[in-house]
N, C-alpha and C. Protein backbone atom coordinates (compact mmCIF):
# COMPACT_ATOMS: atom_id res chain seq x y z
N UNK A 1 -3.32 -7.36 0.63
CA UNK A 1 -2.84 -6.21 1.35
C UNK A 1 -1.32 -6.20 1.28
N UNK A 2 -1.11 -5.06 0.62
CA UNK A 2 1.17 -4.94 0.52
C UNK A 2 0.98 -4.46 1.94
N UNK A 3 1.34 -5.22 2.73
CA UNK A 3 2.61 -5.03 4.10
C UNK A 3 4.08 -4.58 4.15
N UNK A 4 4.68 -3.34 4.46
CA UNK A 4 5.89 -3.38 4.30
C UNK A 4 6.54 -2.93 5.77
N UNK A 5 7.46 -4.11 6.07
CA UNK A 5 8.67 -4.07 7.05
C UNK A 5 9.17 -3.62 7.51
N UNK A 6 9.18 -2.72 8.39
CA UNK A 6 10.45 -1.78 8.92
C UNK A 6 11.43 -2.36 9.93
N UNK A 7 12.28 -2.68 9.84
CA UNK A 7 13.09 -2.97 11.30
C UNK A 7 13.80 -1.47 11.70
N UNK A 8 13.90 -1.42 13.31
CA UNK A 8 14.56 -0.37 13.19
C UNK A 8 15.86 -0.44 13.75
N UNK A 9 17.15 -0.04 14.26
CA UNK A 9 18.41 -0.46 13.72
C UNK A 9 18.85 -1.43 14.42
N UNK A 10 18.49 -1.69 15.77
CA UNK A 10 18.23 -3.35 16.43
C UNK A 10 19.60 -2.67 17.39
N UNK A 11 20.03 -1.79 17.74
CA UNK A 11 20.95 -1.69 18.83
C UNK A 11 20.62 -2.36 19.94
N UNK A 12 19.42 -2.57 20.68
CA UNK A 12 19.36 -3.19 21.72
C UNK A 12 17.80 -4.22 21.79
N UNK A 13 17.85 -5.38 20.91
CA UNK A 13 16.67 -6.02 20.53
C UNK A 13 16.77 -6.95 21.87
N UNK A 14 15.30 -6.89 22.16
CA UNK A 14 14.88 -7.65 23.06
C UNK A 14 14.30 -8.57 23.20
N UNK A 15 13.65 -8.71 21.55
CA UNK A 15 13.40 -10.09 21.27
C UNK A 15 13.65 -10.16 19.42
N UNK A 16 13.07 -11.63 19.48
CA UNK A 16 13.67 -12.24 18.05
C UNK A 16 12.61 -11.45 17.07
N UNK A 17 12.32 -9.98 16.17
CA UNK A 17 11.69 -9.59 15.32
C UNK A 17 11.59 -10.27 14.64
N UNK A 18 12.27 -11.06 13.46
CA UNK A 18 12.30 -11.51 12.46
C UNK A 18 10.98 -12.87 13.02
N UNK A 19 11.32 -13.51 13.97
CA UNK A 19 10.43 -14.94 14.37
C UNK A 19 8.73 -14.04 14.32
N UNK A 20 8.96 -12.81 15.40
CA UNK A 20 7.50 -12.49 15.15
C UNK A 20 6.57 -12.25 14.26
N UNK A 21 7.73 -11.85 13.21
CA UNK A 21 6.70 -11.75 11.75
C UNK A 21 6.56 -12.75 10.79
N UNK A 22 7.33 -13.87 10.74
CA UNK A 22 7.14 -14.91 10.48
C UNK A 22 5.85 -16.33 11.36
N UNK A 23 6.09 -15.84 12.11
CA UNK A 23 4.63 -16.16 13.19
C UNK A 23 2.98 -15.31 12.50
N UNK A 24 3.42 -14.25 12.46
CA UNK A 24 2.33 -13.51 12.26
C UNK A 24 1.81 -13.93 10.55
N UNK A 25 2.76 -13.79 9.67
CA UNK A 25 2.66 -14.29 8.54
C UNK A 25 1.82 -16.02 8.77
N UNK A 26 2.30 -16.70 9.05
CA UNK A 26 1.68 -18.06 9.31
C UNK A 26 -0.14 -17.99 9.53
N UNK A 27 0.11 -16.82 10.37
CA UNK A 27 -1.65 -16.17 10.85
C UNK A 27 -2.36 -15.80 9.78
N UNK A 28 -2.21 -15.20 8.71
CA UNK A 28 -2.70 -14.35 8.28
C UNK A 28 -2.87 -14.89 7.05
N UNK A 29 -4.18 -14.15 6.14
CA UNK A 29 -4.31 -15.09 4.85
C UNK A 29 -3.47 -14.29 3.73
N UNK A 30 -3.64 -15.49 2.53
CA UNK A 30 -2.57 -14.92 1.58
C UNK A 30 -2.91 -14.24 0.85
N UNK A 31 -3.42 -13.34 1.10
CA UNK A 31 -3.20 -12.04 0.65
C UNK A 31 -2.79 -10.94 1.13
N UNK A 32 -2.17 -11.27 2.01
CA UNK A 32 -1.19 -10.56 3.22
C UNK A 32 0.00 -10.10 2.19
N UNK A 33 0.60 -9.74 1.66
CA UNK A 33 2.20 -9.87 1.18
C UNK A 33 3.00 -8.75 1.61
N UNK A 34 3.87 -9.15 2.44
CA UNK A 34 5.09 -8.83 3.63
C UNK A 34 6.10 -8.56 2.49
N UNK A 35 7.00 -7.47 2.95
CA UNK A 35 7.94 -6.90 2.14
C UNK A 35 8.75 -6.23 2.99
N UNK A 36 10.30 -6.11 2.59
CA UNK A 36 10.93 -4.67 3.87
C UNK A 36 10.77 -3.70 3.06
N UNK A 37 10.53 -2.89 4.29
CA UNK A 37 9.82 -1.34 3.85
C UNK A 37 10.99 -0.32 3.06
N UNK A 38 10.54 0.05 1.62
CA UNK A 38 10.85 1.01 1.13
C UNK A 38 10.16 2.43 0.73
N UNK A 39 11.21 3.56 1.24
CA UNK A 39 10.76 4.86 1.25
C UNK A 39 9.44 5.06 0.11
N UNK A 40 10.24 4.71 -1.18
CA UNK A 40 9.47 5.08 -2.42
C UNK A 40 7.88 4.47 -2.69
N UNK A 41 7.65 3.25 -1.46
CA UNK A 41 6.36 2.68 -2.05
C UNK A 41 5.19 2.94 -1.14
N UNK A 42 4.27 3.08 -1.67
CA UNK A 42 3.10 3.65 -0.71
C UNK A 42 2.47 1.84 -0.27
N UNK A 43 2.37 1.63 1.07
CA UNK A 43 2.12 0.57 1.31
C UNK A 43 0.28 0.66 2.47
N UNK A 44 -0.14 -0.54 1.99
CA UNK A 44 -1.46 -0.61 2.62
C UNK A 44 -1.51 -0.23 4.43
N UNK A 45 -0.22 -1.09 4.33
CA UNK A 45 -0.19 -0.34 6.27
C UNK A 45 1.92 -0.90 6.31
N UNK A 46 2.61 -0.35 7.42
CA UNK A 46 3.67 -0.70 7.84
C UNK A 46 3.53 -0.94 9.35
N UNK A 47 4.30 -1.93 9.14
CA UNK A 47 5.18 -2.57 10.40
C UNK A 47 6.28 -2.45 10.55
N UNK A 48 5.99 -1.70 12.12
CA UNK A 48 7.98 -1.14 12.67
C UNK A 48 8.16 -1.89 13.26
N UNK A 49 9.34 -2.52 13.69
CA UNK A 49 9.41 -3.09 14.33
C UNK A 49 10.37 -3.04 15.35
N UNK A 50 10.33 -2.40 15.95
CA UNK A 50 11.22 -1.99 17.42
C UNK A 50 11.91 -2.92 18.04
N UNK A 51 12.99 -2.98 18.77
CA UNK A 51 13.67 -3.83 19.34
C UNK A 51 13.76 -3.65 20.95
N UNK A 52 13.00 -2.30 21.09
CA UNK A 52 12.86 -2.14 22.31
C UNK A 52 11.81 -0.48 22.10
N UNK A 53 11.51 0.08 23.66
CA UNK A 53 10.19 1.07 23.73
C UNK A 53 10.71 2.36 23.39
N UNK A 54 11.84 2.41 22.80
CA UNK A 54 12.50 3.71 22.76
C UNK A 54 12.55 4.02 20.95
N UNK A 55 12.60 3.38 20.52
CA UNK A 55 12.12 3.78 18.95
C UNK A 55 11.10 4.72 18.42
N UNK A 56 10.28 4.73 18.74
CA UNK A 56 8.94 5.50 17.93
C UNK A 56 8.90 6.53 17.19
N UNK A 57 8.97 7.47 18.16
CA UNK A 57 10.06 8.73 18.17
C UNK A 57 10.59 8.95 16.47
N UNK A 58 11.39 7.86 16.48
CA UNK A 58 12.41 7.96 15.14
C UNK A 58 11.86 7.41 13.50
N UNK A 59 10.52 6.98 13.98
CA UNK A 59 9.96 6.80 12.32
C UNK A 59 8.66 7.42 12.47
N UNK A 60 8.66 8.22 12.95
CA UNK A 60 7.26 9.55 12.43
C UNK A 60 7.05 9.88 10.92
N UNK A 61 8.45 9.42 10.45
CA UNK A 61 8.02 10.66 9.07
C UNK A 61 7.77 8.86 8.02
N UNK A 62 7.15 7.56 8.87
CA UNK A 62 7.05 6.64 7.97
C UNK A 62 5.56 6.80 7.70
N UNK A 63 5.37 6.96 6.37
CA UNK A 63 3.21 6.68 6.45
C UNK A 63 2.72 5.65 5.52
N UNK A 64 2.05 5.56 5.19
CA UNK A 64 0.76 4.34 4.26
C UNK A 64 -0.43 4.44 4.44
N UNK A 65 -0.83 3.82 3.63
CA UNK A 65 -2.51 4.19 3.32
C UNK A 65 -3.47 4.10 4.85
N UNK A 66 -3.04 3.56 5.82
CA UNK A 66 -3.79 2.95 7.10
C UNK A 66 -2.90 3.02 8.53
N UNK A 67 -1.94 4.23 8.26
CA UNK A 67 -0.81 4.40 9.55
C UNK A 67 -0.25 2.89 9.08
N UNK A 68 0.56 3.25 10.66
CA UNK A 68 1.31 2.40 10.93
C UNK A 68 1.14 1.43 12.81
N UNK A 69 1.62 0.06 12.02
CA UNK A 69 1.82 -0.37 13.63
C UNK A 69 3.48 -0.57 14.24
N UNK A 70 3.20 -0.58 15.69
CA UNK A 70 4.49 -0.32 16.20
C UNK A 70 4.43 -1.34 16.98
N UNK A 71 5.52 -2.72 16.84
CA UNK A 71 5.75 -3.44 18.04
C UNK A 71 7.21 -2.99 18.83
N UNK A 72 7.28 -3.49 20.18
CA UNK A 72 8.22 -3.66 20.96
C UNK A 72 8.18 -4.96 21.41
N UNK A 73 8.05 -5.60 21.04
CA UNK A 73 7.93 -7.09 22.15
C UNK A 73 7.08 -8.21 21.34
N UNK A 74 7.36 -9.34 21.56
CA UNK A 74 6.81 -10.26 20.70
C UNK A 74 5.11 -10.55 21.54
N UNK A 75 4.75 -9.51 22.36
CA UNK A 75 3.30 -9.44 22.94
C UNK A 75 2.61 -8.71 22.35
N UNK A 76 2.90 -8.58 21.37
CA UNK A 76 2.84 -7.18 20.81
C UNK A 76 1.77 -7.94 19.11
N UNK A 77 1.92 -9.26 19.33
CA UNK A 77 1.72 -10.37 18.36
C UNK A 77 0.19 -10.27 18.11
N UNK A 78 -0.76 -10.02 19.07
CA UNK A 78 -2.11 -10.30 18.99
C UNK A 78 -2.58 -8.96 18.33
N UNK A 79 -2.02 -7.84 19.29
CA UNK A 79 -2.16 -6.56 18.66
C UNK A 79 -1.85 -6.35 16.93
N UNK A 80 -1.08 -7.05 16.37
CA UNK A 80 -0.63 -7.00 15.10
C UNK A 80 -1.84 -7.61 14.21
N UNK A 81 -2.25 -8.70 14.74
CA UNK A 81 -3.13 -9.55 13.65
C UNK A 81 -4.49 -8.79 13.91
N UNK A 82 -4.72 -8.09 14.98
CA UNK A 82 -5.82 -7.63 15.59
C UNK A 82 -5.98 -6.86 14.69
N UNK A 83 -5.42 -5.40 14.19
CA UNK A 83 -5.41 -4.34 13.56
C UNK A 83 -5.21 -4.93 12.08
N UNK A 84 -4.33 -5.97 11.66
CA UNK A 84 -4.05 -6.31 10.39
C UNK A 84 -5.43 -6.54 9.57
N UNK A 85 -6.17 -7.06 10.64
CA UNK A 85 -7.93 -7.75 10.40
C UNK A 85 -8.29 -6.53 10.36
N UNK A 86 -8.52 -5.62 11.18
CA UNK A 86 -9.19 -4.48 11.50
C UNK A 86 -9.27 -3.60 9.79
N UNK A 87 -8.03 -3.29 9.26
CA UNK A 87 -7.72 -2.97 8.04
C UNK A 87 -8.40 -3.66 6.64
N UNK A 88 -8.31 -4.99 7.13
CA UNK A 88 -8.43 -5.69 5.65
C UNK A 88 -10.36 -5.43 5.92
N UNK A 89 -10.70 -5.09 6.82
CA UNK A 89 -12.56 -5.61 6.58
C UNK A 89 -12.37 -4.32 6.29
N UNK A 90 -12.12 -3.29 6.11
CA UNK A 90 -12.32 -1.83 5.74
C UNK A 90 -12.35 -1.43 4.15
């Protein structure tokens, strides 16, 4: 599954993004492959990754084959692998 990255511009991050997806990566089997997100590539699903609850809003116009997920918070961790699974049995 191509995973691709979004951070979004981190003005007011509330937690460590980068650790959560490196956590999540650790989870997940290898055939996961994590990338930062570019416009031009159609990706199996994206991950935004918010730095706080006020983002969303601002990447509507991001898509991929399976939406997208949106964290704010590194609680946000179970929800990620939850849906990542959810995708790959499909």
């Amino acid at each position: 599954m191509r995973i691709g990255v979004k951070y979004c511009g981190g003005c007011n991050p509330r937690y460590d993004r980068t650790a959560l997806i490196d956590k999540i990566k650790e989870n997940v089997s290898s055939n996961h492959v994590f990338e930062n997100y570019k416009q031009e590539i159609i990706y199996d699903v994206v991950i935004i990754l918010c730095g706080c609850t006020g983002c969303y809003r601002n990447y509507e116009n991001i898509h991929s084959k399976n939406g997208n997920i949106f964290a704010s918070s590194e609680n946000d961790y179970r929800k990620i692998l939850s849906q990542l699974d959810k995708i790959n049995k499909e």
